[in-house]
Protein backbone atom coordinates (compact mmCIF):
# COMPACT_ATOMS: atom_id res chain seq x y z
CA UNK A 1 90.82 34.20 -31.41
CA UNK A 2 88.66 37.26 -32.37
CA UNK A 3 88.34 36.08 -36.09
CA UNK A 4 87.64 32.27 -35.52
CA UNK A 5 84.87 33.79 -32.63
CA UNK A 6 83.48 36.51 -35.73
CA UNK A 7 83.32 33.74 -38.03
CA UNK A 8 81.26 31.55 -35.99
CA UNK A 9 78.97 34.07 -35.24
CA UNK A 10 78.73 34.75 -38.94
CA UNK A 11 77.86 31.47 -40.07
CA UNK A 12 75.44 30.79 -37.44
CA UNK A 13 73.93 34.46 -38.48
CA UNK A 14 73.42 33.54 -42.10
CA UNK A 15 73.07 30.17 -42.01
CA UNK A 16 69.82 28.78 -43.97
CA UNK A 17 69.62 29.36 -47.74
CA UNK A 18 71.86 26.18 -48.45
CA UNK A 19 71.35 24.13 -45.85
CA UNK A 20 67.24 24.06 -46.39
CA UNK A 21 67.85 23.84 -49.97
CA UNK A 22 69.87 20.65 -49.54
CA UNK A 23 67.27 19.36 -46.99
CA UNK A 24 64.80 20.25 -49.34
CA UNK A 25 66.91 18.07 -52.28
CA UNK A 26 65.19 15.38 -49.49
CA UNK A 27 61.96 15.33 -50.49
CA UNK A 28 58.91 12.87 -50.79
CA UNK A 29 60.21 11.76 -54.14
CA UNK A 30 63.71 11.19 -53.21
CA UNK A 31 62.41 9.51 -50.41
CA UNK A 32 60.82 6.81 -52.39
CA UNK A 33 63.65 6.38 -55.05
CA UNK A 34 66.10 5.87 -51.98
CA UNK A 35 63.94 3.25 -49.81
CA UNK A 36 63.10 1.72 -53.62
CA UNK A 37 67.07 1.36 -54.19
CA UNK A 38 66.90 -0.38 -50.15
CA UNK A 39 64.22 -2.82 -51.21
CA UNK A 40 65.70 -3.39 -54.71
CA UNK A 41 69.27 -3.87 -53.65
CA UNK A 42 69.52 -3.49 -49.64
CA UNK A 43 73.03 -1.83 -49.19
CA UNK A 44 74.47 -2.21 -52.87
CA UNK A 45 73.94 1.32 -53.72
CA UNK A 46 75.07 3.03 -50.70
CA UNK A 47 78.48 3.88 -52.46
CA UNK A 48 76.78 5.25 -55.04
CA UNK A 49 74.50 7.72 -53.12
CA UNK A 50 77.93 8.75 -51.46
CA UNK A 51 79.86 9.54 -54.69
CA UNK A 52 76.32 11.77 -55.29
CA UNK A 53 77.39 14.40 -52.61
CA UNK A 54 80.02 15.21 -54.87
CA UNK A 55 78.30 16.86 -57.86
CA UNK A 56 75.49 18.11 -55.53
CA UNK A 57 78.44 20.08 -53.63
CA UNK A 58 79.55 21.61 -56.63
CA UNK A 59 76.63 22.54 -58.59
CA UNK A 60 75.01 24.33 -55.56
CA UNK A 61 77.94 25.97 -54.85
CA UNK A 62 77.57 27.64 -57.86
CA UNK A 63 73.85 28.60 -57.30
CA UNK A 64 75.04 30.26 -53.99
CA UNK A 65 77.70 32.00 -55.34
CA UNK A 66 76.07 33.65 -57.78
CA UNK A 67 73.44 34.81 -54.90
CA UNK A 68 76.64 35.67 -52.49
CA UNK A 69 78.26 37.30 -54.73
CA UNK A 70 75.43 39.19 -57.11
CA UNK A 71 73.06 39.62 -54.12
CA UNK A 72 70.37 39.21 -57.24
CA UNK A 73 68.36 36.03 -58.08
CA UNK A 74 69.34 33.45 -60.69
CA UNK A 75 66.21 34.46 -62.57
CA UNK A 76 67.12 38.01 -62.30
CA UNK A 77 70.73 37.83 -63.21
CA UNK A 78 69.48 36.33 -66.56
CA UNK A 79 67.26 38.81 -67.07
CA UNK A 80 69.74 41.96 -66.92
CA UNK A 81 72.89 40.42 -68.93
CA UNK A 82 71.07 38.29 -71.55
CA UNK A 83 67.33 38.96 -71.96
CA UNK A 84 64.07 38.35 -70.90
CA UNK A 85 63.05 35.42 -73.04
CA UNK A 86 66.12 33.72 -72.34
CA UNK A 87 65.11 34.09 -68.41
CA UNK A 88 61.58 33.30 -68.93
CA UNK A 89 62.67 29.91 -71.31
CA UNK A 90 64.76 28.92 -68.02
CA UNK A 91 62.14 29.61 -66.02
CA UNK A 92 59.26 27.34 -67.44
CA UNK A 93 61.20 24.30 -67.78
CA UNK A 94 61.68 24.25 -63.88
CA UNK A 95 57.89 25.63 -63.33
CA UNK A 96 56.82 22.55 -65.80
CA UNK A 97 59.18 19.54 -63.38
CA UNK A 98 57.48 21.62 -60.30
CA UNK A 99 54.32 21.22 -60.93
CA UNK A 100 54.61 17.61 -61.33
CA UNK A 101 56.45 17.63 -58.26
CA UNK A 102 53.90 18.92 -56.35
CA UNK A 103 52.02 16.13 -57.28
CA UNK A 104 54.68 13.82 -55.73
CA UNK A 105 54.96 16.14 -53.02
CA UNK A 106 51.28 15.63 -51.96
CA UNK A 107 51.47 11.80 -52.52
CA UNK A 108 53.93 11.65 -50.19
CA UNK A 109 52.19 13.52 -47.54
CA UNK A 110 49.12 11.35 -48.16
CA UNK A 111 51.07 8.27 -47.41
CA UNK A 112 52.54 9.74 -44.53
CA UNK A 113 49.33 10.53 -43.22
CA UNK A 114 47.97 7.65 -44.19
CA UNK A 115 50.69 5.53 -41.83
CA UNK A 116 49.98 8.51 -38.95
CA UNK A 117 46.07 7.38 -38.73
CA UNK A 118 45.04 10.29 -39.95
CA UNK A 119 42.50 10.76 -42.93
CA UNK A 120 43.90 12.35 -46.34
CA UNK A 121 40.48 14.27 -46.57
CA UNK A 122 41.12 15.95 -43.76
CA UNK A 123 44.77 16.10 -43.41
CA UNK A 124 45.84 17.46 -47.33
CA UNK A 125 43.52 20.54 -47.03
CA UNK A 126 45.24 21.75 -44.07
CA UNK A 127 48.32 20.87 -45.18
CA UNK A 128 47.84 23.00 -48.24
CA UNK A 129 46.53 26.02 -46.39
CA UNK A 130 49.24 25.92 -44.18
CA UNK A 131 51.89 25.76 -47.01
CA UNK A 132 49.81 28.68 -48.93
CA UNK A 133 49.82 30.62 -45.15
CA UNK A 134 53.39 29.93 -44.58
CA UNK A 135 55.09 31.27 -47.77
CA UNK A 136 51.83 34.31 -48.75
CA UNK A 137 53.35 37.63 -47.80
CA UNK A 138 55.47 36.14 -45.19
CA UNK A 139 59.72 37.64 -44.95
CA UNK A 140 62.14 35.04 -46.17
CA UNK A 141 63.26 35.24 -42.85
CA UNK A 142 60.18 33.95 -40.57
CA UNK A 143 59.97 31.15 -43.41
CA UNK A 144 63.45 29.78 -43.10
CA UNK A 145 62.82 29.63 -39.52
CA UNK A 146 59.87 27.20 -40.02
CA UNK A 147 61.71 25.50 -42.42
CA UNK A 148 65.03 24.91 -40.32
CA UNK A 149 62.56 23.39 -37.51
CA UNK A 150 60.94 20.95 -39.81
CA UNK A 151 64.27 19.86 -41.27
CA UNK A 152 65.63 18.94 -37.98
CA UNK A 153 62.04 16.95 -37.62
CA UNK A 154 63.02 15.05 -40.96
CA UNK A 155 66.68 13.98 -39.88
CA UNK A 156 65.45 12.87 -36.36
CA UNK A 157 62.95 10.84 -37.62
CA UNK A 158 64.66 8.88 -40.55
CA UNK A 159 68.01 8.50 -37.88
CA UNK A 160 65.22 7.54 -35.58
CA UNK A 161 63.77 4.77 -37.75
CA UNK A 162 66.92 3.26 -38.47
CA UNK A 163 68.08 2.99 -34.97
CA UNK A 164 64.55 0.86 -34.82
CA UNK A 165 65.61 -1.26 -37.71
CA UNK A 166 68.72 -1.49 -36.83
CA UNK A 167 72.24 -2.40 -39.44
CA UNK A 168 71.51 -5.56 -41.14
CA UNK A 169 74.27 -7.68 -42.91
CA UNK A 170 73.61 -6.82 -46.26
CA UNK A 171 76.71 -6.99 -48.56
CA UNK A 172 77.49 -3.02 -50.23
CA UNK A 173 79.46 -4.04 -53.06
CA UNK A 174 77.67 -7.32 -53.86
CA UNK A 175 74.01 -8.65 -55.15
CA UNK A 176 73.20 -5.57 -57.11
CA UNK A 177 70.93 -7.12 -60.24
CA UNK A 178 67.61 -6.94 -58.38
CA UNK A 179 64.47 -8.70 -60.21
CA UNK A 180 61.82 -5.99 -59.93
CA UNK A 181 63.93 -2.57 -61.21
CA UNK A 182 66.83 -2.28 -63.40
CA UNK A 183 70.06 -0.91 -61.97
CA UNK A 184 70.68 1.22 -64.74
CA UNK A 185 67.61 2.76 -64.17
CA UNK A 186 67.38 3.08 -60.42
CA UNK A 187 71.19 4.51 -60.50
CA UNK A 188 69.41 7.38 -63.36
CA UNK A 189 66.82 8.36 -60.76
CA UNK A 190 68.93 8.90 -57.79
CA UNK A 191 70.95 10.99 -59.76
CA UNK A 192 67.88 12.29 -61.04
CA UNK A 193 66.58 13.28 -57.43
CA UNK A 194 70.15 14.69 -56.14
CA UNK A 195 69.72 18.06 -58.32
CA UNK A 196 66.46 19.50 -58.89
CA UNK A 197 65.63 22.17 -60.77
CA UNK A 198 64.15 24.24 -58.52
CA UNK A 199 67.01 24.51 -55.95
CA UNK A 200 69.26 26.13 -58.75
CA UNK A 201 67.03 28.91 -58.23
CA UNK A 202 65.83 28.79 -54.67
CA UNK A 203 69.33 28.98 -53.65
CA UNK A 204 70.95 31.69 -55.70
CA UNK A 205 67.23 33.95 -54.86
CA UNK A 206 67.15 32.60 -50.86
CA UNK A 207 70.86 33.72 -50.63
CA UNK A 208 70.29 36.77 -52.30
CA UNK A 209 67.70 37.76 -49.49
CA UNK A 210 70.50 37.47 -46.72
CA UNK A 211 72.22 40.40 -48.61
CA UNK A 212 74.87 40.39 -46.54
CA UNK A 213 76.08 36.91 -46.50
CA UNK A 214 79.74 36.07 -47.18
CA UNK A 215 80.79 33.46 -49.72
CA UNK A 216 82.57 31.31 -47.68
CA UNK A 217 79.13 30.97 -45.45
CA UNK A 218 77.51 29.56 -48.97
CA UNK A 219 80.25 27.62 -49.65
CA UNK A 220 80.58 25.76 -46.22
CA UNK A 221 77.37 25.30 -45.53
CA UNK A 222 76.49 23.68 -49.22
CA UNK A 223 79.30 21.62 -48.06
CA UNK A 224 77.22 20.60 -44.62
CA UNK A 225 73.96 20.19 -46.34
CA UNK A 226 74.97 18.36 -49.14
CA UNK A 227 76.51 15.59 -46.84
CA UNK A 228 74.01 15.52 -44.38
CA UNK A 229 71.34 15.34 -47.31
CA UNK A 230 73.03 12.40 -49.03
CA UNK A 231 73.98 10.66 -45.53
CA UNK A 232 70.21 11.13 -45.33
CA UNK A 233 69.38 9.21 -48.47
CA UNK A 234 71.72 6.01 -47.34
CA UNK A 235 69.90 6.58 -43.91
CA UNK A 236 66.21 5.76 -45.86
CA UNK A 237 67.93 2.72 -47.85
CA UNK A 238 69.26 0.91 -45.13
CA UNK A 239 65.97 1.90 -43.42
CA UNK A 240 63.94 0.48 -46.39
CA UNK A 241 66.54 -2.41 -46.92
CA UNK A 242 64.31 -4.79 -44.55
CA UNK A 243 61.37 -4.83 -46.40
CA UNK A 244 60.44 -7.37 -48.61
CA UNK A 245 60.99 -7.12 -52.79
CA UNK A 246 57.94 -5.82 -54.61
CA UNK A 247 56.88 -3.69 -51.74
CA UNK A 248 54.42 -0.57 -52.90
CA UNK A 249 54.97 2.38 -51.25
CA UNK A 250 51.99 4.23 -52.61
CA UNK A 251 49.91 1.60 -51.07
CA UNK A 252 50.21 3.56 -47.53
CA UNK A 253 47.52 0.88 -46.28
CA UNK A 254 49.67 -1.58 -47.51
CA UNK A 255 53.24 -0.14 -46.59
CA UNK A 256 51.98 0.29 -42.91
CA UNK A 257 51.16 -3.33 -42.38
CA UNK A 258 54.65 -4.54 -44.14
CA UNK A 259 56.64 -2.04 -41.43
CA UNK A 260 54.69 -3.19 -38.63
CA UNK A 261 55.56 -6.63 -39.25
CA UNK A 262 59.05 -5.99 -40.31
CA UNK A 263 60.45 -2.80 -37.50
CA UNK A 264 57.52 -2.71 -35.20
CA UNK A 265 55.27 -0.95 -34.04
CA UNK A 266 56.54 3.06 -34.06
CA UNK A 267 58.00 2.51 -37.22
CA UNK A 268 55.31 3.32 -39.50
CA UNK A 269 54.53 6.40 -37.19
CA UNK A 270 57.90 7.66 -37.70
CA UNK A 271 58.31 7.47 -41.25
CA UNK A 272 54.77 9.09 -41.64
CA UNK A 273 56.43 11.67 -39.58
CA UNK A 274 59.47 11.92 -41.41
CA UNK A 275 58.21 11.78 -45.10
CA UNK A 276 55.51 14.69 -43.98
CA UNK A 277 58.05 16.74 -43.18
CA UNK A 278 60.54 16.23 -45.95
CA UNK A 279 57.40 16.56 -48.68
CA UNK A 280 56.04 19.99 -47.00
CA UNK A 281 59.74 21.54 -46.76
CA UNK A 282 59.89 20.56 -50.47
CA UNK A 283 56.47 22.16 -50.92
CA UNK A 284 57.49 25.62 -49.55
CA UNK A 285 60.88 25.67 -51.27
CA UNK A 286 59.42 24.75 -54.62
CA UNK A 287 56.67 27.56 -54.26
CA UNK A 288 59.49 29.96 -53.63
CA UNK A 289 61.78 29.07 -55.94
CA UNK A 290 59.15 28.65 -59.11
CA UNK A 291 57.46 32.59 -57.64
CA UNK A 292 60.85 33.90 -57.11
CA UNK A 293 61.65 32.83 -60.43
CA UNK A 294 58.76 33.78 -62.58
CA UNK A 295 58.69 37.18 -61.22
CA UNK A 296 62.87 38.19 -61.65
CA UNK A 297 62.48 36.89 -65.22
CA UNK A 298 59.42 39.12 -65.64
CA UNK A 299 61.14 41.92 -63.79
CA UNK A 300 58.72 42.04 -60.78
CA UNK A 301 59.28 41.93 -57.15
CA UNK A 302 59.73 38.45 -55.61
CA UNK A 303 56.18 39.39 -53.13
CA UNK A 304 53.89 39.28 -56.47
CA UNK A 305 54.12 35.36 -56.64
CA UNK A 306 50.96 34.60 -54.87
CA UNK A 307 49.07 33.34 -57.52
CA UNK A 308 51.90 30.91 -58.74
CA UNK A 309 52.09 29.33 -55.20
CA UNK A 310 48.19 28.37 -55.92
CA UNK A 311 48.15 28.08 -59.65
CA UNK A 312 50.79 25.32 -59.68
CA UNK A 313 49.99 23.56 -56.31
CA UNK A 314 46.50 23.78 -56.12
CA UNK A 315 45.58 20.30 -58.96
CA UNK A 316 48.46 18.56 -57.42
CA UNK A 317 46.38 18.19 -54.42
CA UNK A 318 43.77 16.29 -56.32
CA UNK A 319 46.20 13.98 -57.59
CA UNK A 320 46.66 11.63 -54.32
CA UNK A 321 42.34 11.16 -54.49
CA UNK A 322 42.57 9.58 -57.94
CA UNK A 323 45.51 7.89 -58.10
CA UNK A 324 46.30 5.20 -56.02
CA UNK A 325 49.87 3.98 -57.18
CA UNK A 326 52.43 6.99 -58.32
CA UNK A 327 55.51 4.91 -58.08
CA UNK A 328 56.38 4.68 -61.38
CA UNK A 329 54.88 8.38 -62.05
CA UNK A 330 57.57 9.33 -59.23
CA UNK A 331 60.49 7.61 -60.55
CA UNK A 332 60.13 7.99 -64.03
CA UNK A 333 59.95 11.63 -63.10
CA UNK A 334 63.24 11.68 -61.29
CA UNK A 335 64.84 10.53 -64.77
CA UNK A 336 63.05 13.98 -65.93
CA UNK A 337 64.30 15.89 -63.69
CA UNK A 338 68.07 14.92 -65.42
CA UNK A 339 66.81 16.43 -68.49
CA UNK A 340 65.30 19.61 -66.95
CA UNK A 341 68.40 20.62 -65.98
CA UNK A 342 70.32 20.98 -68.75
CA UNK A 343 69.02 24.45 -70.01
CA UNK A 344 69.44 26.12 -65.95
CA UNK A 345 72.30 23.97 -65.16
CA UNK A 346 74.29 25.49 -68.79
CA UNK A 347 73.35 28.84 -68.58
CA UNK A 348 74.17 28.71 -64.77
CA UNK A 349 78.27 27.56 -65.61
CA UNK A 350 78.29 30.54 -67.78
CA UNK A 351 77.00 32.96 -65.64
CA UNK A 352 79.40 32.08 -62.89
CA UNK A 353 82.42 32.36 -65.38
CA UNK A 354 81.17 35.36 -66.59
CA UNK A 355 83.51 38.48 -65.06
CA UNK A 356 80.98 40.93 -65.80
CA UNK A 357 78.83 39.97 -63.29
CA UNK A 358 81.16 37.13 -60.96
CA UNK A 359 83.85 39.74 -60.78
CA UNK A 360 86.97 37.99 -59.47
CA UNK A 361 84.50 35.52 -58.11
CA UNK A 362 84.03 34.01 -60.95
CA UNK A 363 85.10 30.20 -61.79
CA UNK A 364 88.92 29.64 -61.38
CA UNK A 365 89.95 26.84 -63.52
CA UNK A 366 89.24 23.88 -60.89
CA UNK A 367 86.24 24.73 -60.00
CA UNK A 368 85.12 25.07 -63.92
CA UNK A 369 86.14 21.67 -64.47
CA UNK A 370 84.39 20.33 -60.85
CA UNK A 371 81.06 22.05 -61.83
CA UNK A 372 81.17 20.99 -65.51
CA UNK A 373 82.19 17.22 -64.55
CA UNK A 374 79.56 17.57 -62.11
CA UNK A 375 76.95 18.06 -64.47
CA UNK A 376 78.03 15.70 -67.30
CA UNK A 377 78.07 12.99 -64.48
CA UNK A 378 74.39 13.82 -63.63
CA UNK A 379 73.47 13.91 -67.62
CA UNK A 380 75.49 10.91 -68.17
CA UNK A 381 73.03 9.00 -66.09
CA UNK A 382 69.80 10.29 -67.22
CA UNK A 383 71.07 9.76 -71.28
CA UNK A 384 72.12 6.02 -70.20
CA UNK A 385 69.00 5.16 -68.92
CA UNK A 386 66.71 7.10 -71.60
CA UNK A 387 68.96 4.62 -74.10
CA UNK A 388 68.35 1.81 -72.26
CA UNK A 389 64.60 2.35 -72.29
CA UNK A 390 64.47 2.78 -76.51
């Protein structure tokens, strides 16, 4: 009775790292590839978005682990047993993908404010102050905090919106071959979007900050997140499944009028709400993870990242005032993101097999094959599709 009691209290203590990386796996770009997939195929996909848990589980796992167990970040960890260069050429791949996911970040907050009433102009700025106030000189602790209150904001509103749209009879295993996007593509960029970059290192650094949390705390609550995150993405396809083929969703103007006249009146208001929240999560988490990174390759402490929060976020801001549709920009970027990983992904298997530094925490021999399958399935896609497009 004591020990079930202690090991509540423990996970409820350290809970966080993984579950607002996983949330944060729900950003404004995964967002739009999901309610894409809804207005492409309506519920065709939804089995495939549930077989995606699967490799998410597995390769975050292995992020947290090596923060459980090392108490260092990823960045960091390179740093000591390989070199420096290796670190920093793992590190600028994943600064490179962030900065252009800033960009889709801020896109999606304009179209959420955009469907809220409220004017970009003035709305972007103080979203961007706040994220700069939020994550400059601020403990990891008083951010997660924020961030755990604005995830709960993103999952009521997108449960929210579908109770307003309601289940529709759309077949799940039938009518896939929409006219507009091609499968093969569309299945590349939800893979694409279920493993970023930046929450390989966000995870293994944000873990490493609750020095004291147990594995099995990582482990379980990977597990949570990484269900709740992809129940999340079916959530936004059935949600999207409604609308009518050919829909823009970078035309906010545009999008607002189409879910007025499709789920009614709030519904617009609460997917505003909802893709807000899910982009500025992202923003925060990318800021830390690309800082946090940068300075453990460079050997610095993780504080010193102020100027990479601006550096890198600052032109994305400009980006939703001249462009006006980023849809393919956002998709074709999720098929990036497949490619991006390879170099952290690879260097991550090893590190966790490593003894040296896992101890007897390192990979047994079914969780090597899990995490490698894992990331060959996510590769797999993003190859496919690249061959598809030549």
């Amino acid at each position: 009775m004591f020990t079930t009691k202690r090991k509540v209290l423990d996970f409820l203590k350290f809970f966080g790292p993984a579950w607002i990386t996983m949330i944060a796996d729900m950003d404004a770009a995964s967002i739009i590839t999901a309610a894409q997939t809804g207005i492409s195929f309506k519920y065709s996909l939804i089995w495939f978005l549930a077989i995606l848990t699967i490799p998410l589980f597995f390769i975050q796992e292995v992020s947290g682990r090596i923060g459980a167990v090392t108490k260092k970040g990823l960045g960091e960890i390179i740093r000591e047993y390989y070199s420096r260069n290796i670190a920093l050429l793992m590190v600028v791949p994943m600064i490179i993908t962030d900065v252009l996911s800033y960009a889709a970040e801020y896109a999606g907050i304009a179209i959420g404010l955009t469907l809220l009433g409220i004017p970009i102009a003035i709305g972007l700025p103080l979203v961007f102050v706040f994220h700069i106030g939020l994550v400059y000189r601020r403990k990891y602790v008083e951010v997660e905090k924020a961030l755990m209150f604005v995830s709960l904001v993103l999952i009521a509103s997108f449960f929210i919106g579908l109770v307003k749209v309601g289940i529709r009879q759309y077949p799940i295993f039938q009518g896939i071959g929409g006219p507009n996007i091609n499968l093969l593509f569309l299945l590349a960029a939800n893979a694409g979007a279920v493993v970023m970059p930046f929450m390989l290192f966000y995870q293994a650094s944000a873990t490493a900050e609750k020095s004291e949390e147990p594995l099995w705390v990582s482990r379980l609550e990977t597990l949570i997140g990484a269900i709740v995150t992809e129940v999340l993405m079916i959530v936004v396809e059935m949600v999207a499944a409604p609308l009518p083929s050919g829909t823009d969703f970078m035309s906010a103007e545009s999008l607002k009028n189409i879910l007025y006249s499709v789920t009614g009146p709030y519904s617009s208001s609460i997917f505003g709400l909802g893709l807000i929240s899910a982009a500025f999560l992202a923003l925060v988490v990318i800021s830390l993870s690309s800082a946090w990174g940068l300075m453990e390759a460079l050997g610095l402490r993780r504080s010193q990242g102020f100027a990479v929060y601006v550096v890198e976020s600052l032109p994305a801001l400009i980006v939703p005032f001249i462009f006006k549709n980023l849809v393919s920009y956002i998709l074709n970027l999720m098929v990036v993101f497949v490619f991006a990983l390879i170099g952290p992904a690879f260097i991550m298997g090893i590190i966790a097999q490593d003894e040296r530094i896992m101890g007897h925490n390192k990979l047994s021999k079914g969780w090597k094959v899990a995490y490698w399958s894992s990331v060959f399935f996510v590769l797999a896609f993003g190859f496919l599709s690249l061959a598809y497009m030549l």
